[in-house]
PDB file of N, CA and C in Angstrom:
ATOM      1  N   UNK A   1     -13.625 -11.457  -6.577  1.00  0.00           N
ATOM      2  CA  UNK A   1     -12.639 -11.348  -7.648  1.00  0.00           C
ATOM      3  C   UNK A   1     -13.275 -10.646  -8.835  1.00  0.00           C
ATOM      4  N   UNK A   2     -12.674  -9.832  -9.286  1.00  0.00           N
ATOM      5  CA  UNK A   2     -13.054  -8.583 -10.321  1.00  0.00           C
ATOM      6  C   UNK A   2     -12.812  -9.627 -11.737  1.00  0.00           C
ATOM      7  N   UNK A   3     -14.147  -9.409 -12.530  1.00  0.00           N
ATOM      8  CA  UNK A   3     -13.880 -10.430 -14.107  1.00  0.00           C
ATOM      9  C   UNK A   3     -12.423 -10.098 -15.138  1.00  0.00           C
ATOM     10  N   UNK A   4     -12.335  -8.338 -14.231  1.00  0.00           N
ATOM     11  CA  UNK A   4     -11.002  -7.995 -15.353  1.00  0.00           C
ATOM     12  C   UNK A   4     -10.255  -7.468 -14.274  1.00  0.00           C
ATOM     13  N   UNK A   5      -8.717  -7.498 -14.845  1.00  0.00           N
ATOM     14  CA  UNK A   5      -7.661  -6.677 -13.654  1.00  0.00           C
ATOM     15  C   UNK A   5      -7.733  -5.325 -13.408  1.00  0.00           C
ATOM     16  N   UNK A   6      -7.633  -4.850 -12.307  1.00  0.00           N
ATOM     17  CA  UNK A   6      -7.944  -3.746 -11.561  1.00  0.00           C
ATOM     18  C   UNK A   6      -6.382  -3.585 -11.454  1.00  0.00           C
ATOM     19  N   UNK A   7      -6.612  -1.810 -10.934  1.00  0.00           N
ATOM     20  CA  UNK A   7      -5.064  -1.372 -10.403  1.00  0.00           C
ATOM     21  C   UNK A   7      -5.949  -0.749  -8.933  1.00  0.00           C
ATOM     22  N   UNK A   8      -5.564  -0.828  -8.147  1.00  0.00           N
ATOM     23  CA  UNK A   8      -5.241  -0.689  -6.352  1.00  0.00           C
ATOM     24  C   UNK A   8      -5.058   0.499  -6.314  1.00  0.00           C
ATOM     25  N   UNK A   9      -5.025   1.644  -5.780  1.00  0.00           N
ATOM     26  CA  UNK A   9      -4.264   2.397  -4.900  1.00  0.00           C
ATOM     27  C   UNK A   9      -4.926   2.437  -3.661  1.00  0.00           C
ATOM     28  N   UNK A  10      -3.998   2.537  -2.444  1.00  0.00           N
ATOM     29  CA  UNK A  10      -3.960   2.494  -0.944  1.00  0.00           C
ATOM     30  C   UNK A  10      -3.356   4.145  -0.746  1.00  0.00           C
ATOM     31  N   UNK A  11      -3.911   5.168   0.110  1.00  0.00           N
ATOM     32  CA  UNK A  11      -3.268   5.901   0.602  1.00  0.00           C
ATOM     33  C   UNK A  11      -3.899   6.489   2.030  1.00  0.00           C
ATOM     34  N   UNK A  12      -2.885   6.657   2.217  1.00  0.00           N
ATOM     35  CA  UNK A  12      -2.506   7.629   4.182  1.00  0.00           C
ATOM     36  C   UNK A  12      -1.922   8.182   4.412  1.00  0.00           C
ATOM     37  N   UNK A  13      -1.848   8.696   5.919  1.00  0.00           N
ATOM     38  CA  UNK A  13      -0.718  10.136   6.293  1.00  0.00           C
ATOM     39  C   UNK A  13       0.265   9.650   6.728  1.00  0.00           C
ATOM     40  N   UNK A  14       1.443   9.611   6.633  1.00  0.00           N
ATOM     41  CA  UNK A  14       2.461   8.807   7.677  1.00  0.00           C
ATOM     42  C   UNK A  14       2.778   9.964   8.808  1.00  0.00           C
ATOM     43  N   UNK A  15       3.246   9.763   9.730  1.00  0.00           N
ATOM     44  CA  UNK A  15       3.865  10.164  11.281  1.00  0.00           C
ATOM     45  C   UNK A  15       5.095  11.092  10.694  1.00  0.00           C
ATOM     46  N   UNK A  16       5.054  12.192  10.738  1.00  0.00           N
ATOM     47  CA  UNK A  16       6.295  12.763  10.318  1.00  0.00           C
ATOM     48  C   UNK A  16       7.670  12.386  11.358  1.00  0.00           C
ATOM     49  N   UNK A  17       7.387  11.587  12.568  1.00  0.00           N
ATOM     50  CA  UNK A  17       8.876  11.004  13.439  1.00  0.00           C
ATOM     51  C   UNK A  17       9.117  10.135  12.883  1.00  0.00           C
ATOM     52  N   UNK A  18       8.050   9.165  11.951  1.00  0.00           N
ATOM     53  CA  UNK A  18       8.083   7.935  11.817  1.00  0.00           C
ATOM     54  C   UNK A  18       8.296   7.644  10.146  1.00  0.00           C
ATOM     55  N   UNK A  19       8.042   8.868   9.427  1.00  0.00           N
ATOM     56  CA  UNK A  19       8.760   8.217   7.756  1.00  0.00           C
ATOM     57  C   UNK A  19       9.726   7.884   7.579  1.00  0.00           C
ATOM     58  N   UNK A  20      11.225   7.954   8.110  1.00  0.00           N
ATOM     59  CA  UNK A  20      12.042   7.183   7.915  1.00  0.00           C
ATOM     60  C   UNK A  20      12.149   5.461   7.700  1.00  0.00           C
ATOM     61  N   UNK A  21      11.584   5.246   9.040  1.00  0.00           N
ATOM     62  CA  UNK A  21      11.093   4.071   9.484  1.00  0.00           C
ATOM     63  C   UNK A  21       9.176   3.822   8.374  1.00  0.00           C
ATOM     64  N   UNK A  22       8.659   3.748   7.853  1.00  0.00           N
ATOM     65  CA  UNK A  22       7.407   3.979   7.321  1.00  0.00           C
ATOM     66  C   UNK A  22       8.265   3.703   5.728  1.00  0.00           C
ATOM     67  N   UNK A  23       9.490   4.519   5.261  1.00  0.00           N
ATOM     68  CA  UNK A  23       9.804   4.094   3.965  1.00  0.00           C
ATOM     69  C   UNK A  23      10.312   2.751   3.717  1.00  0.00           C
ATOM     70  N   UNK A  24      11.289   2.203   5.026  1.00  0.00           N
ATOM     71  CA  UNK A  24      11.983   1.073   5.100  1.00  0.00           C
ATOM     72  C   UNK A  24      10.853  -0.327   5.117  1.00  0.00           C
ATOM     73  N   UNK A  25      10.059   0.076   5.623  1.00  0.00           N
ATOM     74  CA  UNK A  25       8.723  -1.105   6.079  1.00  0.00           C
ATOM     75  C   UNK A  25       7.848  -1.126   4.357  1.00  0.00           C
ATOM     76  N   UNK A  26       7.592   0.295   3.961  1.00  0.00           N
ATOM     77  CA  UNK A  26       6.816   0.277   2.879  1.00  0.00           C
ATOM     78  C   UNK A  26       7.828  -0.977   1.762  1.00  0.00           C
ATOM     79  N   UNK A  27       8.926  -0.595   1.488  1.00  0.00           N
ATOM     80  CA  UNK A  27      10.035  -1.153   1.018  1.00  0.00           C
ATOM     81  C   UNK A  27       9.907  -2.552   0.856  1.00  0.00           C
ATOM     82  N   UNK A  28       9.944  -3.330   2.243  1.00  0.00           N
ATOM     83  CA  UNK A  28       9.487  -4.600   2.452  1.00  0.00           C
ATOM     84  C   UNK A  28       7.925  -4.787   2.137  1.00  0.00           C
ATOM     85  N   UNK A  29       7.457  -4.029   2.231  1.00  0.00           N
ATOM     86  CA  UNK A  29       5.890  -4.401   2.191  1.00  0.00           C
ATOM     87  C   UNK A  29       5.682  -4.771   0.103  1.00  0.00           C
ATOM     88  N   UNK A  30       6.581  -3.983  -0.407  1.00  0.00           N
ATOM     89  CA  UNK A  30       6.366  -3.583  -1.990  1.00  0.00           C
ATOM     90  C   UNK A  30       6.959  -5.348  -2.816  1.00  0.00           C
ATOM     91  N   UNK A  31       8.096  -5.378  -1.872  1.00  0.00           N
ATOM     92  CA  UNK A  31       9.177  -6.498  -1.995  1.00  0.00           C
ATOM     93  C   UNK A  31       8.330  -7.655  -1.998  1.00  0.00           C
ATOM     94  N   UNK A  32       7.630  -8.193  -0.743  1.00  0.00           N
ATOM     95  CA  UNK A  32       6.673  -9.090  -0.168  1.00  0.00           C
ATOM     96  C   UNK A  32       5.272  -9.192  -1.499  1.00  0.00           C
ATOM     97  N   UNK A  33       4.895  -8.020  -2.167  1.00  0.00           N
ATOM     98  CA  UNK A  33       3.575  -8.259  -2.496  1.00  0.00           C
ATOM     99  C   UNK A  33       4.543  -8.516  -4.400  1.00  0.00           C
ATOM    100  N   UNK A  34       5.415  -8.067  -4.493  1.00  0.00           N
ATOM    101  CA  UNK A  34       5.902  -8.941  -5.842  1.00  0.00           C
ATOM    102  C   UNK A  34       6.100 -10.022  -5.895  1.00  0.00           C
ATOM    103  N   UNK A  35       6.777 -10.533  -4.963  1.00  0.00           N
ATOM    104  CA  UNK A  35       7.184 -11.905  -4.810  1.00  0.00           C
ATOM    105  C   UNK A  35       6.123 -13.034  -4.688  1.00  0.00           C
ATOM    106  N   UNK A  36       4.836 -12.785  -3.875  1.00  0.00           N
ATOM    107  CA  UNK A  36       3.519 -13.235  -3.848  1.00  0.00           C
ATOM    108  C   UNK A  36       2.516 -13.257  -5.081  1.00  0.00           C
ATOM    109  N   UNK A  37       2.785 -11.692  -5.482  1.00  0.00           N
ATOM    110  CA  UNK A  37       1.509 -11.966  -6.450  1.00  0.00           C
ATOM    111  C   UNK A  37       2.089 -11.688  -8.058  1.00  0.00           C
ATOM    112  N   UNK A  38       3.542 -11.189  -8.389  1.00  0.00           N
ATOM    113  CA  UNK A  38       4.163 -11.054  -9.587  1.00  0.00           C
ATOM    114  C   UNK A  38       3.356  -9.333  -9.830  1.00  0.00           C
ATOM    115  N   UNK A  39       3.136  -8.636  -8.709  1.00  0.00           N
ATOM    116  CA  UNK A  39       2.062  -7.372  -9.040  1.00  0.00           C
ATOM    117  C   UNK A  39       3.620  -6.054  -8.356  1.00  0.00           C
ATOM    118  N   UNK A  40       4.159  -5.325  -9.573  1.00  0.00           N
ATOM    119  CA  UNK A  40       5.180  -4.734  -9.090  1.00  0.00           C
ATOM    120  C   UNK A  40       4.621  -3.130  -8.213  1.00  0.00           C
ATOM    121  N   UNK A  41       4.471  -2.815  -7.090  1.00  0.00           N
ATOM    122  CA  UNK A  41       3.812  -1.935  -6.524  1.00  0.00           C
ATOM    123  C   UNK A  41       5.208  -0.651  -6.844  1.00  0.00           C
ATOM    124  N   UNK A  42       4.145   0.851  -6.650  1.00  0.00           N
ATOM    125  CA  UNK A  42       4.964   1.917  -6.369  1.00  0.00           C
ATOM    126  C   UNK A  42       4.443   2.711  -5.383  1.00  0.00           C
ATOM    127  N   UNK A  43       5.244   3.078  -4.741  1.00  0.00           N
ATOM    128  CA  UNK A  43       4.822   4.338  -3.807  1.00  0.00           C
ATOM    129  C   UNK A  43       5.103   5.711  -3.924  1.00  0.00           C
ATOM    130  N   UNK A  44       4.323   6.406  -4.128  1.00  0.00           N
ATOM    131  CA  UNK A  44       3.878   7.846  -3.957  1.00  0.00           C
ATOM    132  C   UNK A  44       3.706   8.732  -3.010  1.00  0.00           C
ATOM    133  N   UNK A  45       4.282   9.953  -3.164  1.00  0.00           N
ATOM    134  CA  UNK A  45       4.001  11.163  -2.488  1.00  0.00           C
ATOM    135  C   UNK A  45       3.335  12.283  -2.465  1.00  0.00           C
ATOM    136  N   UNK A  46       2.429  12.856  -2.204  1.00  0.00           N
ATOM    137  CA  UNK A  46       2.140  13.854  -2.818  1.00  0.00           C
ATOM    138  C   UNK A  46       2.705  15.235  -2.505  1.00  0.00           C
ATOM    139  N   UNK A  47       2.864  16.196  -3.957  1.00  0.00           N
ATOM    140  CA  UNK A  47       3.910  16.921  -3.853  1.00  0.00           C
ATOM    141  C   UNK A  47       3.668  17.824  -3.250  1.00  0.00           C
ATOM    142  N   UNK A  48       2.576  18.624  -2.944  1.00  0.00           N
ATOM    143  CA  UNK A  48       2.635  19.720  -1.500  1.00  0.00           C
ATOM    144  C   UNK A  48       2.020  19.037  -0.495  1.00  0.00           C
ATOM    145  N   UNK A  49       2.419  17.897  -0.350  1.00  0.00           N
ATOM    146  CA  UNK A  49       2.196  17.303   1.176  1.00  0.00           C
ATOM    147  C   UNK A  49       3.042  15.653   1.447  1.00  0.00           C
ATOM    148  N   UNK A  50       3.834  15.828   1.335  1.00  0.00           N
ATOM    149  CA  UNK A  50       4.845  14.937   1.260  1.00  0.00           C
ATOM    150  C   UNK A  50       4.627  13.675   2.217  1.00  0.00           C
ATOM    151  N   UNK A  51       3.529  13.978   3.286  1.00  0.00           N
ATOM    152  CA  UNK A  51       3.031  13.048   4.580  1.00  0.00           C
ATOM    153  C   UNK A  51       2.283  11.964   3.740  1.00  0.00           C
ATOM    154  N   UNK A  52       1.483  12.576   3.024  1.00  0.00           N
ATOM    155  CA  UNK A  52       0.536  11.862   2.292  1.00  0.00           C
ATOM    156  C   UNK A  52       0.638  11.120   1.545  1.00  0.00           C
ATOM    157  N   UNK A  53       1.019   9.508   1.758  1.00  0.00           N
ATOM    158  CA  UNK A  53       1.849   8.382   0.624  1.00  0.00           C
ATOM    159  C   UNK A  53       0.472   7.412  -0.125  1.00  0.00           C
ATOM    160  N   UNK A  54       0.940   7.321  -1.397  1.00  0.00           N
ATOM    161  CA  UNK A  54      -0.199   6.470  -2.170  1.00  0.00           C
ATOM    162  C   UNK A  54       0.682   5.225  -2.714  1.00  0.00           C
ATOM    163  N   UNK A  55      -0.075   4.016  -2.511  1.00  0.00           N
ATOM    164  CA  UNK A  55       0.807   2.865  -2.998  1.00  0.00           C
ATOM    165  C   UNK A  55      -0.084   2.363  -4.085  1.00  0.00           C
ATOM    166  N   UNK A  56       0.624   2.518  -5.269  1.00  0.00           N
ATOM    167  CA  UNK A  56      -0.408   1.806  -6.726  1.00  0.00           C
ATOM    168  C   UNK A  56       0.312   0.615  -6.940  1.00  0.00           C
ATOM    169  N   UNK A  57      -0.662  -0.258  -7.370  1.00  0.00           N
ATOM    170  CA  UNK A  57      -0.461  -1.687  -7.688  1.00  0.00           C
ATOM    171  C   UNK A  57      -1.333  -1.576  -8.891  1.00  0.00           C
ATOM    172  N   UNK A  58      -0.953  -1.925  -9.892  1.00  0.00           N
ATOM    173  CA  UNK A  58      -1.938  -2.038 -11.473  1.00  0.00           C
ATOM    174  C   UNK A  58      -1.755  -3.263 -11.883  1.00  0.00           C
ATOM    175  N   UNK A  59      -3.001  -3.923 -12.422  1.00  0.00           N
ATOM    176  CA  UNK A  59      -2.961  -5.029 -13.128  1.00  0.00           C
ATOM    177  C   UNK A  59      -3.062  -6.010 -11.890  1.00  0.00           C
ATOM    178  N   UNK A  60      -4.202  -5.903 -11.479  1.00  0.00           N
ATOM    179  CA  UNK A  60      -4.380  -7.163  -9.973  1.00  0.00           C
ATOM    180  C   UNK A  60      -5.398  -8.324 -10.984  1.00  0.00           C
ATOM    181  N   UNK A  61      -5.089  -9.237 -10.391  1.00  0.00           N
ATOM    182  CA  UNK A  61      -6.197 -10.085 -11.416  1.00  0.00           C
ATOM    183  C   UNK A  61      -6.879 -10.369 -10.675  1.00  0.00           C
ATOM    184  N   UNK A  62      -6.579 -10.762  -8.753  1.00  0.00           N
ATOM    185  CA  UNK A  62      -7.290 -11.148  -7.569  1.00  0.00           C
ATOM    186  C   UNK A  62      -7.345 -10.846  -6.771  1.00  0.00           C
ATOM    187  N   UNK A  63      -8.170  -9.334  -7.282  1.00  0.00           N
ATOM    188  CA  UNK A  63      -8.394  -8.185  -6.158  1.00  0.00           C
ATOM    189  C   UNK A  63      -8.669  -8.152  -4.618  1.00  0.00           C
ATOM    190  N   UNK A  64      -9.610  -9.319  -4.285  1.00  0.00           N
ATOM    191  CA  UNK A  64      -9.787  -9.805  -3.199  1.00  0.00           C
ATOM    192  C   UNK A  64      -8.810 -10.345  -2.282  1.00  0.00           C
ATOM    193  N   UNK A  65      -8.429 -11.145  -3.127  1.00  0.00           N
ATOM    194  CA  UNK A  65      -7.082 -12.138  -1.996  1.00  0.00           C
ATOM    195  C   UNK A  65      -5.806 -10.911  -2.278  1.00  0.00           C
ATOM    196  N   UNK A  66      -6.154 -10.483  -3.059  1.00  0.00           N
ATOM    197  CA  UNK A  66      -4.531  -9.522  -3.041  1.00  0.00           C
ATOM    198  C   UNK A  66      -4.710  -8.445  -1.957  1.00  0.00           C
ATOM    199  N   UNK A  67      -5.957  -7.652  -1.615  1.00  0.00           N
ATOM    200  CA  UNK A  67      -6.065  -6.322  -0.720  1.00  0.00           C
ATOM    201  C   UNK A  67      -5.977  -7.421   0.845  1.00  0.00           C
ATOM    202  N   UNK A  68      -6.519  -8.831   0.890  1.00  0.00           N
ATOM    203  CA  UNK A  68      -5.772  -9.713   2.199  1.00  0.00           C
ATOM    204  C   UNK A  68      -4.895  -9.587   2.152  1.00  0.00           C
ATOM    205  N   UNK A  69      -3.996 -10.276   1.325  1.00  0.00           N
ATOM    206  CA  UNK A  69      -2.748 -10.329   1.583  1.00  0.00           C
ATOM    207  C   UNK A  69      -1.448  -9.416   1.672  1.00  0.00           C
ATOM    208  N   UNK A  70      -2.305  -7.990   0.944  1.00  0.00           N
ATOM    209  CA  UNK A  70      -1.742  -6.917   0.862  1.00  0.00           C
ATOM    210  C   UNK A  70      -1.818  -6.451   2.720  1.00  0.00           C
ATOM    211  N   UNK A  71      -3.089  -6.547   3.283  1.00  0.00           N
ATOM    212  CA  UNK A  71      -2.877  -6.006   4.742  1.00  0.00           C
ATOM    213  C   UNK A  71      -2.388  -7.037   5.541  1.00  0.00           C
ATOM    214  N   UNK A  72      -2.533  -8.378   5.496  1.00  0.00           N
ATOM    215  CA  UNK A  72      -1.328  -8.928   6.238  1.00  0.00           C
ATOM    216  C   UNK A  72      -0.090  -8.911   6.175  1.00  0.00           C
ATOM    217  N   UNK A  73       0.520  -8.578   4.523  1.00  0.00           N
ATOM    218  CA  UNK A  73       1.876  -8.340   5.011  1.00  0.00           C
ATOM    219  C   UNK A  73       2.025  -6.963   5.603  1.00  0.00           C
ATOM    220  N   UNK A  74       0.970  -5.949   5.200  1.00  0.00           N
ATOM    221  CA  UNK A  74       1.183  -4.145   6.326  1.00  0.00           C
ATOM    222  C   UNK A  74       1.256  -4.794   7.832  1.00  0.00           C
ATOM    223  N   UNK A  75       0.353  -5.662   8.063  1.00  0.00           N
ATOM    224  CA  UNK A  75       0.119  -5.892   9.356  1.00  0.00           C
ATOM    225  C   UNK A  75       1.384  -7.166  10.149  1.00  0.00           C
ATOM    226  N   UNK A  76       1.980  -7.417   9.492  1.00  0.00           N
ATOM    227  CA  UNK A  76       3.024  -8.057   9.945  1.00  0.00           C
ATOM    228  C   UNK A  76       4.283  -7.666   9.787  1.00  0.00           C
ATOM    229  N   UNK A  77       4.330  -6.460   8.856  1.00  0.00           N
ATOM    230  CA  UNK A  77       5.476  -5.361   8.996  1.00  0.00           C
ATOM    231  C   UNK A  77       5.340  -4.240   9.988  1.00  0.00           C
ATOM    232  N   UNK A  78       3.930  -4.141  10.714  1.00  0.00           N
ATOM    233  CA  UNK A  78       3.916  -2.892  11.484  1.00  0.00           C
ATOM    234  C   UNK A  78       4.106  -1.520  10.694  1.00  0.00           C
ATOM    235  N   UNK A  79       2.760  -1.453   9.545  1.00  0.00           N
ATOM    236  CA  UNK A  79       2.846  -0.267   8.803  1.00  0.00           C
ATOM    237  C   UNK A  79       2.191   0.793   9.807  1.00  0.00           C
ATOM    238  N   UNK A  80       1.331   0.075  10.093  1.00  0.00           N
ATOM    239  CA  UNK A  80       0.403   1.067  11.302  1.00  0.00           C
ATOM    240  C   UNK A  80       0.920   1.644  12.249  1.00  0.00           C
ATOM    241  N   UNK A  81       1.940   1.635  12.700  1.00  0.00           N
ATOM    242  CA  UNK A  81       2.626   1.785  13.715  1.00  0.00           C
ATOM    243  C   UNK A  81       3.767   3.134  13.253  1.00  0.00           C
ATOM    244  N   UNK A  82       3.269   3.332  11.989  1.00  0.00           N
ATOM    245  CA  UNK A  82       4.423   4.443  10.992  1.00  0.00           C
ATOM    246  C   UNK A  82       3.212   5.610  10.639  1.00  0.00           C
ATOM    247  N   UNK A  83       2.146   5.246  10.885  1.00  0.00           N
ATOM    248  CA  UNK A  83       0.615   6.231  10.540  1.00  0.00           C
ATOM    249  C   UNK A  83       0.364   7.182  11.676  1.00  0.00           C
ATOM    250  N   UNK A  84      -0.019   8.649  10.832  1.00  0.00           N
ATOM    251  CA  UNK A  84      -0.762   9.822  12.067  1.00  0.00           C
ATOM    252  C   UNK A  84      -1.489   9.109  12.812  1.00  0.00           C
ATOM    253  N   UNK A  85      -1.641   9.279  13.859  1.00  0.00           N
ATOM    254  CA  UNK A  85      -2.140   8.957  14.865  1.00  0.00           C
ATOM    255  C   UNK A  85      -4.162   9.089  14.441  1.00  0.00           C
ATOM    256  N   UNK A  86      -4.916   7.425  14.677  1.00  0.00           N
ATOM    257  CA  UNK A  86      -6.173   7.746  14.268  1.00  0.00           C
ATOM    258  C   UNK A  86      -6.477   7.728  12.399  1.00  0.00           C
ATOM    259  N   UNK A  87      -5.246   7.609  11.564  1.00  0.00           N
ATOM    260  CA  UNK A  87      -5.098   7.253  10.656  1.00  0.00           C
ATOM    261  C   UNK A  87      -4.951   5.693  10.430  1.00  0.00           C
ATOM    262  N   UNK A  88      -6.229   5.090   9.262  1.00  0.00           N
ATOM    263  CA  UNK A  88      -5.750   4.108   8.747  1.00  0.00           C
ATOM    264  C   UNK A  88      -5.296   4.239   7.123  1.00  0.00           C
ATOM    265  N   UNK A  89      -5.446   2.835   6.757  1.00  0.00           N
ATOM    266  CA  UNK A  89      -5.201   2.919   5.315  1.00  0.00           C
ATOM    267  C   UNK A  89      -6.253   2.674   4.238  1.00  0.00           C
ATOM    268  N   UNK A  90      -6.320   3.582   3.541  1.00  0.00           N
ATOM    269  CA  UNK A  90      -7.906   3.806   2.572  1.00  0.00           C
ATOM    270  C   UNK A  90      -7.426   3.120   1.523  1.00  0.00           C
ATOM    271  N   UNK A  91      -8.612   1.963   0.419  1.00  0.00           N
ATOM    272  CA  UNK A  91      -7.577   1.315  -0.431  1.00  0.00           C
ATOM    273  C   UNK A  91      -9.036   1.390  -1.595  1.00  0.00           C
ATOM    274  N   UNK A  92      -8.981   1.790  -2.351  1.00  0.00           N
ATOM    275  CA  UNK A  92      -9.525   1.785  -3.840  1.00  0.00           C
ATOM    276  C   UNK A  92      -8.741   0.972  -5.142  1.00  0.00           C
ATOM    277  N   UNK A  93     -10.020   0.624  -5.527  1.00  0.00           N
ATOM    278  CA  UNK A  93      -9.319  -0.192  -7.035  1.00  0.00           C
ATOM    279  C   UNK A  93     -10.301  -0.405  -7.476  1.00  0.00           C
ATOM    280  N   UNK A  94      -9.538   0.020  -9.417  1.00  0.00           N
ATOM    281  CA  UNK A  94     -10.331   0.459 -10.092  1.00  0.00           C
ATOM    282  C   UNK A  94     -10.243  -0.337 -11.621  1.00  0.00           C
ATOM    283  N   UNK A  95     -11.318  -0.575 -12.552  1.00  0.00           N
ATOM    284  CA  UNK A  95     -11.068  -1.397 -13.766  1.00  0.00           C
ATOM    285  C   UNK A  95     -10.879  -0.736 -15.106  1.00  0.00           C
ATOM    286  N   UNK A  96     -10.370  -0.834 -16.062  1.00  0.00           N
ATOM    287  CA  UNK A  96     -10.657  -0.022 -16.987  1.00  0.00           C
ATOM    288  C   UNK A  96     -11.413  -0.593 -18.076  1.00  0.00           C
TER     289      UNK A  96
END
């Protein structure tokens, strides 16, 4: 656990068959980690590569249990299953 709050970002490539399905899951995944930790997440695109999604979470106070609980709810929504193939999810967080 970080002495001061950190902001998160997570990013990866999504499956271009599979972003439809990848926005609906992210959706729930954003829903799930407010309701748990009061931490309102956004998701990002980047603009000449639209595959490439970043999810920021700012202001974590419990960086540790939050990046758990952040991949069990990916992992019980089947985010992975919406990722390029051989792609996981890279997750940085940072203090100011």
């Amino acid at each position: 656990m970080s002495a001061r709050p950190v902001d998160c970002y997570i990013y990866y490539r999504v499956d271009p068959g599979h972003a439809a399905a990848a926005r609906q899951t992210m959706a729930a995944v954003l829903a799930s980690v407010e309701e748990r930790f009061g931490v309102t997440g956004r998701l990002l695109q980047r603009q000449d590569e639209p595959l490439l999604w970043m999810e920021v979470y700012e202001n974590v106070r419990d960086d540790a249990k939050f990046e758990l609980e952040l991949e069990h709810a990916a992992g019980q929504l089947k985010l992975s299953e919406c990722l390029q193939e051989g792609v996981t999810r890279r997750s940085e967080c940072f203090e100011a």
